[in-house]
Protein backbone atom coordinates (compact mmCIF):
# COMPACT_ATOMS: atom_id res chain seq x y z
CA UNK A 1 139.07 41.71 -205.27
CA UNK A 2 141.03 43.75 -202.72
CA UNK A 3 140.92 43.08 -199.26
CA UNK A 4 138.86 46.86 -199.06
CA UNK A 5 136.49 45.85 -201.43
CA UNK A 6 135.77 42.27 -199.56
CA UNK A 7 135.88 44.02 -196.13
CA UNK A 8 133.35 46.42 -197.39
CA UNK A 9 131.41 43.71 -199.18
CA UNK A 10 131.18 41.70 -195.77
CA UNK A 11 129.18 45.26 -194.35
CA UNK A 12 126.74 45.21 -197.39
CA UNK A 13 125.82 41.80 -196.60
CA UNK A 14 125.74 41.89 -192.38
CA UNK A 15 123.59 45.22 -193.24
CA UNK A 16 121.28 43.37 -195.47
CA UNK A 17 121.05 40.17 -193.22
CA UNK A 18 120.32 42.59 -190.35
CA UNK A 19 117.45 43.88 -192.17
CA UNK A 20 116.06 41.60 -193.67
CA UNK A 21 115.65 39.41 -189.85
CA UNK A 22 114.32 42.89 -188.63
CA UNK A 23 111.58 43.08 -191.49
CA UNK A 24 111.02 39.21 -191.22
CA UNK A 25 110.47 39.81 -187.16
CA UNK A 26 108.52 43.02 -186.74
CA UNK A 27 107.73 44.42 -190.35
CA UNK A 28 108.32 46.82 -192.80
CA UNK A 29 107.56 49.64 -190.67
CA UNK A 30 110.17 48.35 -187.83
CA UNK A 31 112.96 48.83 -190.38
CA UNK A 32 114.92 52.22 -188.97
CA UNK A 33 118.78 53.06 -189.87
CA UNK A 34 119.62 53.10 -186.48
CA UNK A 35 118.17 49.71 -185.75
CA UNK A 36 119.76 48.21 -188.75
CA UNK A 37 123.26 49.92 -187.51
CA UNK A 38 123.15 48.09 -184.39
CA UNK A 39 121.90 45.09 -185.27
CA UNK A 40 124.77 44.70 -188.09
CA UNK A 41 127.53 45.83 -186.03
CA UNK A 42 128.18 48.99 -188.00
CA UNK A 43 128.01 52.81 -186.74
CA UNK A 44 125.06 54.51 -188.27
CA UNK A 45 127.87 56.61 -189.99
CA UNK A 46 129.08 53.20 -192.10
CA UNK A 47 125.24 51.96 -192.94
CA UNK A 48 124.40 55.70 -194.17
CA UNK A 49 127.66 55.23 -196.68
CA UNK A 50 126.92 52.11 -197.73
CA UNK A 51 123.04 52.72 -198.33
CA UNK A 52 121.99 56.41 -198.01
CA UNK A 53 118.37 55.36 -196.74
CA UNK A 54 116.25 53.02 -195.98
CA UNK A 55 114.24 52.96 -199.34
CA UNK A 56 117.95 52.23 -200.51
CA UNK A 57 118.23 49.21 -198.42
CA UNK A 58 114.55 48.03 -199.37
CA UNK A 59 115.79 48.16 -203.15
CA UNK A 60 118.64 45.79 -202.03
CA UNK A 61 116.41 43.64 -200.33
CA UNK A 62 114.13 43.38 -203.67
CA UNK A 63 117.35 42.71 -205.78
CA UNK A 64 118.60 40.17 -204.11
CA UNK A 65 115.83 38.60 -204.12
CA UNK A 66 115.40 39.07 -207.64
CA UNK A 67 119.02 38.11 -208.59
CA UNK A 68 118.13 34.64 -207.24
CA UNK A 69 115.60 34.42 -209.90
CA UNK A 70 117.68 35.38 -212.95
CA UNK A 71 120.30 32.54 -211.90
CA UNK A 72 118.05 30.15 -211.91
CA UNK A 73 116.03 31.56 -215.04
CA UNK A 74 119.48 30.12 -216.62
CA UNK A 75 118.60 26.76 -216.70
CA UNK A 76 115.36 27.72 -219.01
CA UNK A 77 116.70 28.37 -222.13
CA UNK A 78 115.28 30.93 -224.68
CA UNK A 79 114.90 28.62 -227.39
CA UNK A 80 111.63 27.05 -225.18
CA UNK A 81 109.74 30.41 -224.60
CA UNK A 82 106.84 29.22 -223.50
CA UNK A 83 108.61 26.66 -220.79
CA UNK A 84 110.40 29.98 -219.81
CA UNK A 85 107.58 32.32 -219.18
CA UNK A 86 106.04 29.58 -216.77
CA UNK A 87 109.54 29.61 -215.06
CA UNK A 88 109.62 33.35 -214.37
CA UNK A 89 106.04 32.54 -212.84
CA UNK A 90 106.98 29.35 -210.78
CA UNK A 91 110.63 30.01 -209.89
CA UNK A 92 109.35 33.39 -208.71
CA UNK A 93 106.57 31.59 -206.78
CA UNK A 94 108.74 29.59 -204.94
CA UNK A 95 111.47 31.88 -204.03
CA UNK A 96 109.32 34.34 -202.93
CA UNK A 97 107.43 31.80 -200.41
CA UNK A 98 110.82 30.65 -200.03
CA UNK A 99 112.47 33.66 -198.93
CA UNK A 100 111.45 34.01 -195.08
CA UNK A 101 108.81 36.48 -193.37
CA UNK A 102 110.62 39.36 -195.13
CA UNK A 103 109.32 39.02 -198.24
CA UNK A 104 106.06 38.37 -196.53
CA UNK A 105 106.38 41.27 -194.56
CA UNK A 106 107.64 43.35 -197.80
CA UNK A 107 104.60 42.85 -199.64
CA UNK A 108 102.12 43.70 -197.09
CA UNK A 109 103.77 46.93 -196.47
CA UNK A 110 103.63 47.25 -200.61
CA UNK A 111 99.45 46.85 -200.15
CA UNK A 112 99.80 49.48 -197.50
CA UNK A 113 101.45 52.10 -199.11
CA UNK A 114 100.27 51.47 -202.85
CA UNK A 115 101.56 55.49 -203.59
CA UNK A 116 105.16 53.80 -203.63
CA UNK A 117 106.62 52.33 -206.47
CA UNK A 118 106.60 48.42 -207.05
CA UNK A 119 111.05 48.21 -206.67
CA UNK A 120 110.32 44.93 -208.57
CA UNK A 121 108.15 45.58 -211.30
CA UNK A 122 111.03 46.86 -214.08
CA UNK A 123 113.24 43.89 -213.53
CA UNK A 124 110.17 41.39 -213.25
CA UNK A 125 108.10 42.77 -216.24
CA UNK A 126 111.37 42.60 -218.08
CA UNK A 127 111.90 38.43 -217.50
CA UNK A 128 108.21 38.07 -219.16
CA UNK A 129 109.50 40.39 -222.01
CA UNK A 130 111.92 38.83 -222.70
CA UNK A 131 110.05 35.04 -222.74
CA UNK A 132 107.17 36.75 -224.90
CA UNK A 133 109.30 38.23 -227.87
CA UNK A 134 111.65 34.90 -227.81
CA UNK A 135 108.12 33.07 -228.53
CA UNK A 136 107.31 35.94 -231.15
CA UNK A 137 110.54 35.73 -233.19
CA UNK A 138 109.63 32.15 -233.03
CA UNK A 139 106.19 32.18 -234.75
CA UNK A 140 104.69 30.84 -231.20
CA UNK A 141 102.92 34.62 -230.81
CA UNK A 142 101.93 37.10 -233.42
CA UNK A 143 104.05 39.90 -233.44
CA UNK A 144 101.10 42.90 -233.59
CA UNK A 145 100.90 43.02 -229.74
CA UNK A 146 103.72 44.53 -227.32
CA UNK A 147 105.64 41.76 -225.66
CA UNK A 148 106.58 44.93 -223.16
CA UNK A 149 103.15 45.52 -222.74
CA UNK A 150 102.40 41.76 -222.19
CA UNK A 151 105.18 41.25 -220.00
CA UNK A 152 104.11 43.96 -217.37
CA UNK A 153 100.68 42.31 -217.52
CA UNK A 154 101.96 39.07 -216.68
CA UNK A 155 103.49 40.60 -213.88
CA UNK A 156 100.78 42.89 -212.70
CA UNK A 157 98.48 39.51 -211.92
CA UNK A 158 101.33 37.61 -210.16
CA UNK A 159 102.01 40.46 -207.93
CA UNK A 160 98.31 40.54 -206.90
CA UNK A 161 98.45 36.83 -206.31
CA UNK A 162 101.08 37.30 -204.14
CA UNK A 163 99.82 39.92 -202.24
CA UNK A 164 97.05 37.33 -201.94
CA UNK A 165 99.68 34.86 -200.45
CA UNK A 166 101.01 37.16 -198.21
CA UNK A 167 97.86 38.41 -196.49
CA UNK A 168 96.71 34.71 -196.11
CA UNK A 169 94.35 34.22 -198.73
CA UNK A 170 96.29 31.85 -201.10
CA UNK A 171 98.84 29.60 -200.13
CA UNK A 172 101.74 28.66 -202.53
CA UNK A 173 99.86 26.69 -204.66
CA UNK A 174 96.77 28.54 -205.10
CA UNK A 175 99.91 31.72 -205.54
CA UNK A 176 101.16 29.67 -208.37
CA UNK A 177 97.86 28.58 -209.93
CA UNK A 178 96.33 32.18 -210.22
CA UNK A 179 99.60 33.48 -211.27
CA UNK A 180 99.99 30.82 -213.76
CA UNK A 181 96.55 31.50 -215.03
CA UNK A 182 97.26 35.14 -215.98
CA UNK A 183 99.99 34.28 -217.64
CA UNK A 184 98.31 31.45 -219.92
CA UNK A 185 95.68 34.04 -220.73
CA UNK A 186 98.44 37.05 -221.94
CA UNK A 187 99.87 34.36 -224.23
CA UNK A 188 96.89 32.99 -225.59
CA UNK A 189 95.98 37.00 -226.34
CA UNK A 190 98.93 36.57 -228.94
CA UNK A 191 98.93 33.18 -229.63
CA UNK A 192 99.19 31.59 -233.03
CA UNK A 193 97.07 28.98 -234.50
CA UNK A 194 99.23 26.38 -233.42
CA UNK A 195 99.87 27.18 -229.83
CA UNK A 196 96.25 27.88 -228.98
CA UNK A 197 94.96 24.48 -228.17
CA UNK A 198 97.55 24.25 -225.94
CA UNK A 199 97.16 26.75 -223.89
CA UNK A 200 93.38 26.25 -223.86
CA UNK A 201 94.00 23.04 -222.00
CA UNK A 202 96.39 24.30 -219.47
CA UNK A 203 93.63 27.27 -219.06
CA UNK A 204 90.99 24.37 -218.66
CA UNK A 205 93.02 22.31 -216.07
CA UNK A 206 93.70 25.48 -214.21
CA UNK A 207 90.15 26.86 -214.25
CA UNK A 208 88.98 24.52 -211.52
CA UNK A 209 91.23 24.98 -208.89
CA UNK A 210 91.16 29.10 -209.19
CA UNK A 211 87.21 29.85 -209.75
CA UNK A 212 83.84 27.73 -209.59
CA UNK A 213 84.21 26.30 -213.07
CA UNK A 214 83.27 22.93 -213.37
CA UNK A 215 86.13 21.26 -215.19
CA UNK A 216 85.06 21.48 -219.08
CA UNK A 217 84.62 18.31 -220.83
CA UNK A 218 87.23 16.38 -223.05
């Protein structure tokens, strides 16, 4: 890489530190071009050049945080499925808690403005895909339901747990647990004779710790 391309690489990420400690601090709504531009050291002229608006920075925000994910999605291999779609729930779970008051701060402005799209919702719907039709081609799920269709579900129910999270109501294990749930009960929509029991019993286990249920007997 030229020295151009690192010098300009350097701006993108003093720019995205800048606002993401901005977000983290005062919130969404704080987040102005201007503000970003001094707080990164860069005339407003650079920051509007390097992202043309804010939405443009909150997308780079999302995908960062997102990129995190995928690398460490690596170390679940395809050939599990089922081990994998639990990873997209609790890798996501804990770099999102893990992530500082920005992605707090990101989410409640999501609840706030629910007209908006969801900048994570393509990518994130995508991991599940990907986990559910593995586990199809495998026999693990029948094949007569969408694994697209699936996948967005999955996704759908972990955003509302962490929306949950973020306005106080969960913390990260009750994030995981209800997340988790919703994802054992998309499977077992699909699920073949032979995976069933299993994810009965890590429906069972769950049940306790996200409703009233008593915990069902062996």
């Amino acid at each position: 890489m030229s020295q151009r391309a690192l010098a300009k690489e350097g701006r993108r990420a003093r720019i995205l530190d800048a606002a993401r400690a901005i977000v983290g601090l005062d919130g969404a709504a704080a987040l102005s071009m201007r503000k970003v531009a001094r707080s990164a050291g860069v005339s407003v002229t650079t920051l509007y050049n390097l992202f043309g608006s804010k939405e443009e920075i909150r997308l780079a925000l999302c995908a960062g945080l997102l990129d995190g994910i995928d690398r460490e999605l690596e170390r679940f291999p395809l050939d599990r499925p089922i081990e994998r779609a639990e990873a997209v729930i609790t890798v996501g779970v804990a770099h999102v808690v893990g992530a500082d008051e920005s992605a707090r701060a990101g989410l409640l402005a999501m609840a706030q403005a629910p007209e908006l799209p969801d900048p994570a919702a393509p990518r994130a719907s995508e991991m599940q895909r990907v986990a559910f039709q593995a586990a199809m081609d495998r026999g693990l799920l029948r094949g007569d339901l969408c694994a697209g269709a699936l996948g967005a579900r999955v996704y759908q129910g972990f955003s509302q747990a962490a929306l949950d999270w973020a306005a106080g109501r969960f913390d990260e294990a009750e994030f995981r647990d209800h997340a988790l749930y919703g994802l054992y009960v998309c499977l077992l929509a699909a699920a073949s004779d032979s995976l069933r029991p299993q994810l009965v019993a890590s429906i069972a286990e769950l049940e306790p710790r996200i409703t009233h249920c008593a915990p069902r007997a062996a």
